[in-house]
Protein backbone atom coordinates (compact mmCIF):
# COMPACT_ATOMS: atom_id res chain seq x y z
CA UNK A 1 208.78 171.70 118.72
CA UNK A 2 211.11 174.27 120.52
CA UNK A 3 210.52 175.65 124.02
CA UNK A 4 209.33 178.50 124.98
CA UNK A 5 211.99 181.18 125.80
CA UNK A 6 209.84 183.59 127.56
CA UNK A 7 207.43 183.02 130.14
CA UNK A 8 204.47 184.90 128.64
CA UNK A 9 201.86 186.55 129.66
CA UNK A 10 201.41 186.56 133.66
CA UNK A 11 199.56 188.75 136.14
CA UNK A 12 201.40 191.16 137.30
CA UNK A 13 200.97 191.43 141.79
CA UNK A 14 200.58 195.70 142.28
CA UNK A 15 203.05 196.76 144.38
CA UNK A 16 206.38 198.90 143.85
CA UNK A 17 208.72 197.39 141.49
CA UNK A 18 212.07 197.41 143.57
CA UNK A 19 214.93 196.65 140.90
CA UNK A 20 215.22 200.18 139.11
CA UNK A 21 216.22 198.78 135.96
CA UNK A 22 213.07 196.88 135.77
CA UNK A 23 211.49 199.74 137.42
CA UNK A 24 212.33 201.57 133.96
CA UNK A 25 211.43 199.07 131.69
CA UNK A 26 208.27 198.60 133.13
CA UNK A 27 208.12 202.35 133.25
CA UNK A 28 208.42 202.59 129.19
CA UNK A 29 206.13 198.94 128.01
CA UNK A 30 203.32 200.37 130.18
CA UNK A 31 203.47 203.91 128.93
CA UNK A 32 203.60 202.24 125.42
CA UNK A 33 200.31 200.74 126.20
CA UNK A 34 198.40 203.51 127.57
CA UNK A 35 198.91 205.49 124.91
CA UNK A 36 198.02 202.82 122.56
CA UNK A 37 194.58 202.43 124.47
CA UNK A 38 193.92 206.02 124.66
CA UNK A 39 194.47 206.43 120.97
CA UNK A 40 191.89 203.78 120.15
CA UNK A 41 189.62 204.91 122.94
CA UNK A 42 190.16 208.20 120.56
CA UNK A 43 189.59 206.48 117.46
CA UNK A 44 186.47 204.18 118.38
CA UNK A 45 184.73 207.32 120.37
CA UNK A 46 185.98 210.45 118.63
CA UNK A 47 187.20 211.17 122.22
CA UNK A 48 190.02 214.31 122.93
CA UNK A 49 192.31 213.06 124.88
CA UNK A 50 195.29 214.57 126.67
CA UNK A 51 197.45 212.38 128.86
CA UNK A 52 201.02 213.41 130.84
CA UNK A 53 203.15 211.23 132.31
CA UNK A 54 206.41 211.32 134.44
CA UNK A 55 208.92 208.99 134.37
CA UNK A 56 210.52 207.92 137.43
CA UNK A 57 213.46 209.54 136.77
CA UNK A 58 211.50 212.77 136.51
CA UNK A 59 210.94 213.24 132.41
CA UNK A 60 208.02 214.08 131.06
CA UNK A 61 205.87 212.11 128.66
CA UNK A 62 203.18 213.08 127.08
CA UNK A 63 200.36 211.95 124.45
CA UNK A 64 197.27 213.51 122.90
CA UNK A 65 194.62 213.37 120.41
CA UNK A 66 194.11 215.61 118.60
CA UNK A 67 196.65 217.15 120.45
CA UNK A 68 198.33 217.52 124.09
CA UNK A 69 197.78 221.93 123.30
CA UNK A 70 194.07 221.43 121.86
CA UNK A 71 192.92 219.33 124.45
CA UNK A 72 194.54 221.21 127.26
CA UNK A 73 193.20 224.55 125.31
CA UNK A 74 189.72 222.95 125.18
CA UNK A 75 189.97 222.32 128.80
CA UNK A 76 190.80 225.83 130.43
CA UNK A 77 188.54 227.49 127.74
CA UNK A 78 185.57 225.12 129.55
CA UNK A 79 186.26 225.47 132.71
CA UNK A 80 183.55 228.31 133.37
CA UNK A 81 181.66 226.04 131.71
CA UNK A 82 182.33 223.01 134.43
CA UNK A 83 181.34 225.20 137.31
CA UNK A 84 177.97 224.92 136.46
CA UNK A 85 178.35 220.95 135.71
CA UNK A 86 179.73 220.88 139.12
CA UNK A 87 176.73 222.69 140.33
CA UNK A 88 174.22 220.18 138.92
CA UNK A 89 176.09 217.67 140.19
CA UNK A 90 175.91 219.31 143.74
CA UNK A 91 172.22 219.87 142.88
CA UNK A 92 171.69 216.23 142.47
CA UNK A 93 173.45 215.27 144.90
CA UNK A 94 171.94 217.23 147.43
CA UNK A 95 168.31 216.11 146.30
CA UNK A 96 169.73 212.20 146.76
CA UNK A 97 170.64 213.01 150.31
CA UNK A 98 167.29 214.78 150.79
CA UNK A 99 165.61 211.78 149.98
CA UNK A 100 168.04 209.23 151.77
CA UNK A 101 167.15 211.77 155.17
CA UNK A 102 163.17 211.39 154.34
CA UNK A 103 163.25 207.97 153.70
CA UNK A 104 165.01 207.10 156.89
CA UNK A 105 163.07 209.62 158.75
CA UNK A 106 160.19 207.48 156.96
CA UNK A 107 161.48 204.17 158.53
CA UNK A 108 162.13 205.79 161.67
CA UNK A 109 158.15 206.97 162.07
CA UNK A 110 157.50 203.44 161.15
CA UNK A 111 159.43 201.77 163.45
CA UNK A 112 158.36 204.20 166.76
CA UNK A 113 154.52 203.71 165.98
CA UNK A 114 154.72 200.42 164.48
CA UNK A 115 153.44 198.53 161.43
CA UNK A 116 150.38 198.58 162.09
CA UNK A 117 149.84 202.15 161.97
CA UNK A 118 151.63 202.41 158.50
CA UNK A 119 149.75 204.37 155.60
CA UNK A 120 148.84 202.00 153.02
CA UNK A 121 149.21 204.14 150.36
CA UNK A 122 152.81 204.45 150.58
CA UNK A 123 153.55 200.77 150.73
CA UNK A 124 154.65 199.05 147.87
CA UNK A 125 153.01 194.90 146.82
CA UNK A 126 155.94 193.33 148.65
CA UNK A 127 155.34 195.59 151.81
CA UNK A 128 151.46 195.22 151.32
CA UNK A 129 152.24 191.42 151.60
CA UNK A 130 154.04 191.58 154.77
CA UNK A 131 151.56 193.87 156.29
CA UNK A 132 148.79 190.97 155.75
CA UNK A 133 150.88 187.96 156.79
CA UNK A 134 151.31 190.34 160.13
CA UNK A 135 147.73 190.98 160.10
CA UNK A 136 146.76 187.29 159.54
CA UNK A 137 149.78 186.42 162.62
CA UNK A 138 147.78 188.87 164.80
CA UNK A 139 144.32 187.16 163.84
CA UNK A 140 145.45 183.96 164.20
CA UNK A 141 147.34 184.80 167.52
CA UNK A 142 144.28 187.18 168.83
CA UNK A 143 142.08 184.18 167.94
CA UNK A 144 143.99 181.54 169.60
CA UNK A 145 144.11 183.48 173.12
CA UNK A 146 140.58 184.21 172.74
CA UNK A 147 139.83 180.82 172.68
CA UNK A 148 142.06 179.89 175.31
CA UNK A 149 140.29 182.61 177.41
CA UNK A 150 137.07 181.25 176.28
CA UNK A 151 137.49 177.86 177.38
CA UNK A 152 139.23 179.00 180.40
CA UNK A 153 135.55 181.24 181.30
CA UNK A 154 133.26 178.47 180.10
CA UNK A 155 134.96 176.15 182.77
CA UNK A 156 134.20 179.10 185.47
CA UNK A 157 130.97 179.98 186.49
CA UNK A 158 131.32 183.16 184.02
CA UNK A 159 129.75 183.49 180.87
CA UNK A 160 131.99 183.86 177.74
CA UNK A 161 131.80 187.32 175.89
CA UNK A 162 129.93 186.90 172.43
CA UNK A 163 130.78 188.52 168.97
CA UNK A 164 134.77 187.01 168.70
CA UNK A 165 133.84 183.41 167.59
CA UNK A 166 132.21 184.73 164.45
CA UNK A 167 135.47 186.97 163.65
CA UNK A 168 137.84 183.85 164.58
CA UNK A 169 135.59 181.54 162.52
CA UNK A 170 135.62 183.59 159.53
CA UNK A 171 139.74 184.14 160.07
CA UNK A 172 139.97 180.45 159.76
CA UNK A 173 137.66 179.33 157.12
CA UNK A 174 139.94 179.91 153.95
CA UNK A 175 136.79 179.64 151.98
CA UNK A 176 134.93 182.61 153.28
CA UNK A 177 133.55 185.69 151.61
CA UNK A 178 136.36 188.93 151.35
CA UNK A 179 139.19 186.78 152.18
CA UNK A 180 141.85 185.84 148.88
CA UNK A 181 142.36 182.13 148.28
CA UNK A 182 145.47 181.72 149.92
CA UNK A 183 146.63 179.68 147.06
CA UNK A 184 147.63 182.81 145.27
């Protein structure tokens, strides 16, 4: 079996080719290929397609499909037509950055009067989920220092407030009435 006398196909690191004659050669195998992918980009699409290309040493190239004229034609002869594209486009893009501005003022309003002053109605399952593990943290938190305090009273010659057992007791029973199986 012979050797091989090339070495293939390599990637190619992008950066200025410094040798001109391979500068030139580079120049003509890669304007070979563009024009074969435009024309099948063409073919596969029914595309118009109108490309121009200089060389290095300043000579124009160029390739088109139908033609370089039709396409180019087709191009001026829309371009009243693209101002109002580009006006859309501004249109959209204007109504994105509306919403990116409400949405953070959104967060913002959040964030200064805090979560738990947050309309429920505009929270979606995965925020509704937070909000009750922050609830339950609060419950469980608020229930712990009331018993703290409690004990703390009952030891003193002061008689423990009434009404927060019952709320505690039902916060940790994870079998009482109103409260999901935390299974789920």
């Amino acid at each position: 079996m012979a050797s091989k006398k090339t070495k293939g196909r390599q990637k190619v690191e992008m950066k200025r080719i410094e040798n001109q004659d391979d500068r030139l050669i580079t120049f003509s195998k890669r304007r070979s290929g563009i024009y074969k992918k435009a024309s099948e980009l063409a073919t596969l699409t029914g595309a118009e397609i109108a490309i121009a290309v200089f060389s290095p040493a300043g000579k124009p190239f160029s390739f088109g499909h139908p033609s370089v004229e039709s396409v180019i034609n087709r191009f001026l002869e829309d371009s009243l037509n693209m101002d109002s594209t580009y006006h859309l486009v501004e249109a959209h893009l204007d109504e994105k950055k509306e919403k990116g501005l409400k949405l953070k003022s959104t967060i913002k309003e959040m964030d200064s009067k805090g979560w738990w002053d947050t309309a429920i109605e505009e929270l979606n399952i995965q925020q509704l989920i937070e909000l009750e593990k922050k609830f339950n943290e609060l419950q469980m938190t608020l229930c712990s220092k009331i018993a703290e305090n409690t004990s703390t009273v009952a030891s003193s010659s002061q008689a423990p407030e009434t009404g927060h057992s019952f709320a505690c007791t039902i916060a940790n029973d994870q079998n009482a009435p109103g409260f999901p199986d935390k299974n789920h």
